[in-house]
C-alpha atoms as a PDB file:
ATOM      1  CA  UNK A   1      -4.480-163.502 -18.079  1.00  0.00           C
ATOM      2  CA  UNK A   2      -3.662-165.475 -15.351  1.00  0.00           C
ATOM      3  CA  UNK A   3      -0.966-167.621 -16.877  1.00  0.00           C
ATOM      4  CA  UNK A   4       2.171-165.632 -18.021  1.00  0.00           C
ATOM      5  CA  UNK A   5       3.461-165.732 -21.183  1.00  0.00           C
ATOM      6  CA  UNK A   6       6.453-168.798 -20.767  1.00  0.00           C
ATOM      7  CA  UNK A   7       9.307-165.931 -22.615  1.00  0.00           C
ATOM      8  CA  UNK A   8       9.040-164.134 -19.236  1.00  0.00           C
ATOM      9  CA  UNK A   9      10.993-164.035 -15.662  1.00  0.00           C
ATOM     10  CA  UNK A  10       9.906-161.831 -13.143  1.00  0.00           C
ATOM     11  CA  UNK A  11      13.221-160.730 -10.923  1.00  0.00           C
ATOM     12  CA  UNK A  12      12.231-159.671  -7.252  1.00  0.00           C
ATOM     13  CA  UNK A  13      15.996-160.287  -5.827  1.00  0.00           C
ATOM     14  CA  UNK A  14      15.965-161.142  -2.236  1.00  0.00           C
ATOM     15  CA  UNK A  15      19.180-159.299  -1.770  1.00  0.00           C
ATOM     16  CA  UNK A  16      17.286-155.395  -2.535  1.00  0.00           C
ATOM     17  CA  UNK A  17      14.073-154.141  -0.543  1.00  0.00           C
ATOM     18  CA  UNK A  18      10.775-155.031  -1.574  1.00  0.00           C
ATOM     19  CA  UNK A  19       8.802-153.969  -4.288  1.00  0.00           C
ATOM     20  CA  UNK A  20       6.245-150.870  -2.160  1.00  0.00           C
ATOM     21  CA  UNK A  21       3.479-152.171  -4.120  1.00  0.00           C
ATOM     22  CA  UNK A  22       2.164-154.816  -6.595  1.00  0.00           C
ATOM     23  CA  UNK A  23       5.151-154.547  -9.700  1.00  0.00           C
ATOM     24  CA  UNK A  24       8.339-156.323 -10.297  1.00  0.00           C
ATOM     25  CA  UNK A  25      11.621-154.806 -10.099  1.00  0.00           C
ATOM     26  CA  UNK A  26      12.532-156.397 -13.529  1.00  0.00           C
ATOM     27  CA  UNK A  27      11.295-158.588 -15.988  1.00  0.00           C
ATOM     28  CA  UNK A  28      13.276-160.638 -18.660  1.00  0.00           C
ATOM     29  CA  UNK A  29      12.216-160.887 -22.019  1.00  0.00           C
ATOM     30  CA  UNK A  30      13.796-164.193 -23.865  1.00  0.00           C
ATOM     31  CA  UNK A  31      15.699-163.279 -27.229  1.00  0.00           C
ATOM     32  CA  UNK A  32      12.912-163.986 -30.005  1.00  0.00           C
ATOM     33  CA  UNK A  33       9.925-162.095 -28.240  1.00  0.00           C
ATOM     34  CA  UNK A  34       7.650-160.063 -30.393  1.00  0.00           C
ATOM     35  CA  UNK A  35       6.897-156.408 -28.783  1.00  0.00           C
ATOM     36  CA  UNK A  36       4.868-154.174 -28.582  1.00  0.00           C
ATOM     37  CA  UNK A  37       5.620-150.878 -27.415  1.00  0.00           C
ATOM     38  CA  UNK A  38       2.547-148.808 -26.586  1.00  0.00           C
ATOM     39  CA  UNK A  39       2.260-145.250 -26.830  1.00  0.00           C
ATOM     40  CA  UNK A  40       0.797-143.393 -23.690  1.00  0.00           C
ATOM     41  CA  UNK A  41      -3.230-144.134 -23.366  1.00  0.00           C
ATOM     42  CA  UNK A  42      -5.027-141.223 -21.553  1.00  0.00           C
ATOM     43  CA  UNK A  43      -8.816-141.809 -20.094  1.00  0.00           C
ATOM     44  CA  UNK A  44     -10.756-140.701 -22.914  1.00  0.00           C
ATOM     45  CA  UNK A  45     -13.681-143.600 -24.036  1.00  0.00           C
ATOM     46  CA  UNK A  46     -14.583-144.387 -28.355  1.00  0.00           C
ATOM     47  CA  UNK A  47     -17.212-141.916 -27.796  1.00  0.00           C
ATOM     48  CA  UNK A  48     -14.586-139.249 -26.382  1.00  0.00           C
ATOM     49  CA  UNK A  49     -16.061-139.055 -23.236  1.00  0.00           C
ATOM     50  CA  UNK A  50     -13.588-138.541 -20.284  1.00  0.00           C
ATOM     51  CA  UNK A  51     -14.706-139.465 -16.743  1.00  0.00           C
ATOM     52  CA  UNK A  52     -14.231-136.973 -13.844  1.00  0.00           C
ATOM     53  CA  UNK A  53     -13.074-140.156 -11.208  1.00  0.00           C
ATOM     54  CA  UNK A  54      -9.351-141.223 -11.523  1.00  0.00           C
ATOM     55  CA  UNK A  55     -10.068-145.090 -11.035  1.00  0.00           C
ATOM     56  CA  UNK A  56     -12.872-144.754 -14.360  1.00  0.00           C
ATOM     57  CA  UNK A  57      -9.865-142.899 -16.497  1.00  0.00           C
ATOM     58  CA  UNK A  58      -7.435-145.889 -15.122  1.00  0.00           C
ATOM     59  CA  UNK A  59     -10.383-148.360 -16.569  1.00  0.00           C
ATOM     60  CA  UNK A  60     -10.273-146.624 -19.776  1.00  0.00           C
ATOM     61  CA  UNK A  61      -6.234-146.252 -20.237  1.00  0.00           C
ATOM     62  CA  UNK A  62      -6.315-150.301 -19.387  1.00  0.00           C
ATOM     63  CA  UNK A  63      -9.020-150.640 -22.124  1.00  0.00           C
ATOM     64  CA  UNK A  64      -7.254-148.776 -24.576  1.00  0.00           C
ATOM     65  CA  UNK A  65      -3.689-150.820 -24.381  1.00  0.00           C
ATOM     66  CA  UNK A  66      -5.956-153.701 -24.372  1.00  0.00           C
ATOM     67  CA  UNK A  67      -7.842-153.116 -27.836  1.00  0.00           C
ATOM     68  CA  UNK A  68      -3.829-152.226 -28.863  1.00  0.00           C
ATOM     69  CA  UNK A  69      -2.689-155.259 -27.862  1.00  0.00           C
ATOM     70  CA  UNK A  70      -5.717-157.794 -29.027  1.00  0.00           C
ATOM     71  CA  UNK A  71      -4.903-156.168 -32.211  1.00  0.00           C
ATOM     72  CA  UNK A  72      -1.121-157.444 -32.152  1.00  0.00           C
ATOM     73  CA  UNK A  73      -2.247-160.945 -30.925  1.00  0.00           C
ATOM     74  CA  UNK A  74      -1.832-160.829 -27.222  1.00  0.00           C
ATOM     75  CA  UNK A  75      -3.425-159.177 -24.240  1.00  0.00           C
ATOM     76  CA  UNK A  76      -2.725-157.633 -20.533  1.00  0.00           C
ATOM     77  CA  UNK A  77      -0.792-160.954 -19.268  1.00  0.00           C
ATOM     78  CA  UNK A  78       1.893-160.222 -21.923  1.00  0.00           C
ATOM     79  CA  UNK A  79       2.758-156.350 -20.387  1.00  0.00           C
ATOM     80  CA  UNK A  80       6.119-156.918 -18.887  1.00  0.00           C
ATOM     81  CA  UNK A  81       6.269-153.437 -18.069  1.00  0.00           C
ATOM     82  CA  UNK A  82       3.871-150.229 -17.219  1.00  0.00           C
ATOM     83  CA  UNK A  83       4.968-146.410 -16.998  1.00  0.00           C
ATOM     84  CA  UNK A  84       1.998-144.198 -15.183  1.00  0.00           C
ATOM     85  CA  UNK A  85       1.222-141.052 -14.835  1.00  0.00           C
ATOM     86  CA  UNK A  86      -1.080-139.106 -12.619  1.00  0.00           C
ATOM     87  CA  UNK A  87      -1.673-135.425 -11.811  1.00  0.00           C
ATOM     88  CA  UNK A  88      -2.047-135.335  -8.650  1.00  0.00           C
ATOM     89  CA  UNK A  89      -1.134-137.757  -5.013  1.00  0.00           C
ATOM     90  CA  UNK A  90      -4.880-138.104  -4.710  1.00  0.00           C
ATOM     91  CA  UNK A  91      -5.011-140.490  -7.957  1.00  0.00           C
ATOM     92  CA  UNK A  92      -2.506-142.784  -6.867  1.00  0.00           C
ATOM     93  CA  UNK A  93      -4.162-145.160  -4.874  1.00  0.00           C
ATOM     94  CA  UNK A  94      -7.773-145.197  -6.816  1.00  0.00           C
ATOM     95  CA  UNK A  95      -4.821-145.816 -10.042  1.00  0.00           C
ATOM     96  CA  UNK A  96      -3.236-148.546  -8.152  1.00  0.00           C
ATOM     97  CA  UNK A  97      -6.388-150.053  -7.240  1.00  0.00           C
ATOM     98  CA  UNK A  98      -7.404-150.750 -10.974  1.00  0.00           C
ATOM     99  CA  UNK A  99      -3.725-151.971 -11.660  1.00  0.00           C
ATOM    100  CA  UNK A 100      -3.249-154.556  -9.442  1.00  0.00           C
ATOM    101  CA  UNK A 101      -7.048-155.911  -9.997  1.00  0.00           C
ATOM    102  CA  UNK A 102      -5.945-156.138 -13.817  1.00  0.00           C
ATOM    103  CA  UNK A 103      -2.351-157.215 -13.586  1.00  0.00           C
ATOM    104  CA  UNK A 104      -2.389-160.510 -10.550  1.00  0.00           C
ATOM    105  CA  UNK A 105       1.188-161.511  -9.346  1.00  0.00           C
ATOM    106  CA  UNK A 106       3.471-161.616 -10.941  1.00  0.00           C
ATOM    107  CA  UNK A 107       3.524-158.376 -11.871  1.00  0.00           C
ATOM    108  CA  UNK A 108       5.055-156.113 -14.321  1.00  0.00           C
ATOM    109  CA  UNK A 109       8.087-153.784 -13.918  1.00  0.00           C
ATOM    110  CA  UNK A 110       6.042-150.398 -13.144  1.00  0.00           C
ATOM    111  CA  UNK A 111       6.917-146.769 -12.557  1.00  0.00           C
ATOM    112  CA  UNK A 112       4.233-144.569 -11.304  1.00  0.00           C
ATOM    113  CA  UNK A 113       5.042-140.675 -11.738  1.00  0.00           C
ATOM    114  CA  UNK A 114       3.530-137.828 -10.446  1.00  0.00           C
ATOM    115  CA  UNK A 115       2.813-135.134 -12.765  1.00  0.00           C
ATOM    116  CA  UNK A 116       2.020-131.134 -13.523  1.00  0.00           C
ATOM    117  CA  UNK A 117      -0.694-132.502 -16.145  1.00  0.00           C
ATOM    118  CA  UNK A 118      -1.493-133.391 -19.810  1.00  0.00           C
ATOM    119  CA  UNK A 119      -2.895-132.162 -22.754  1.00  0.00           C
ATOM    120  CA  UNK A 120      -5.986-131.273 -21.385  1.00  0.00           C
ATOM    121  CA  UNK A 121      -7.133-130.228 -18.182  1.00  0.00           C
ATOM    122  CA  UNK A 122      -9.636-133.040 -17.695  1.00  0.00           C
ATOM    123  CA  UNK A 123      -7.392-135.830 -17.926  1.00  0.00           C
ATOM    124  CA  UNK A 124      -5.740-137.451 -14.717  1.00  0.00           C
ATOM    125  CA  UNK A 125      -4.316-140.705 -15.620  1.00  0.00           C
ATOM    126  CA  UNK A 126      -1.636-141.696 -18.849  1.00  0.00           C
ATOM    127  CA  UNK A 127      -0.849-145.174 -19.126  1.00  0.00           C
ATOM    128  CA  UNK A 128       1.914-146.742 -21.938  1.00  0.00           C
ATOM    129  CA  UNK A 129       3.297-150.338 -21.590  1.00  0.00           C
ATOM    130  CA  UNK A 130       5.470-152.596 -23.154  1.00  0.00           C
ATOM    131  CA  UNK A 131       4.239-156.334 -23.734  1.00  0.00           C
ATOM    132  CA  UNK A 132       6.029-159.435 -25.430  1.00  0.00           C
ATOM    133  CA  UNK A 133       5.076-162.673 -26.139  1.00  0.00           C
ATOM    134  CA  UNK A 134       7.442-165.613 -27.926  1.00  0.00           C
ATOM    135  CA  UNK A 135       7.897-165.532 -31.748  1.00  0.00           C
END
């Protein structure tokens, strides 16, 4: 993961603030990618079992996009970009912890959105991405 894939340009224009945390404002994807659009992971392990701690449900939403994406041929260095979701301003930073351990510089386009909750009380963290490697 620590390479990234060569269809990629991360844009962090001098000429606009700074990103507040570890994520790109943009990223290119060269005509002739293959994508992979994944559908929002929540914190819930194989054996249904959904942690109580924010960071473990992050863990599990990474793990999850990463069995989807091993299954398409590529892995977490090929997410160009991540949308988040937590349920409450207490999650954010044990979220963002997990994040930028998994995803070194450069780093994805991200979005990181506070929210009333999900289908179930329990859960704290959703995670979807889109990823691209060349063709």
């Amino acid at each position: 993961m620590t390479d990234q894939p060569p269809t990629l340009t991360h844009l962090v224009p001098g000429s606009m603030p700074a990103p507040f945390a570890a994520y790109s404002h943009g990223v290119v994807v060269r005509a002739g990618s293959d994508m992979v659009f994944c559908s929002g992971q929540l914190g819930i392990g194989r054996d249904a079992d959904v942690p109580e701690d924010a960071a473990a449900q992050a863990e599990l939403c990474f793990e999850n996009v990463r069995t989807i994406l091993t299954a398409a041929g590529m892995d977490l260095g090929n997410v160009v970009r991540i949308n988040a979701f937590v349920t409450d301003r207490a999650h954010m930073q044990p979220y963002m912890e997990v994040r930028d351990r998994l995803f070194p510089q450069p780093a994805p386009a991200s979005t990181l959105m506070i929210v009333s909750g999900f289908t179930r009380p329990e859960f704290k963290v959703e995670v979807e991405v889109l990823a691209a490697k060349a063709g």
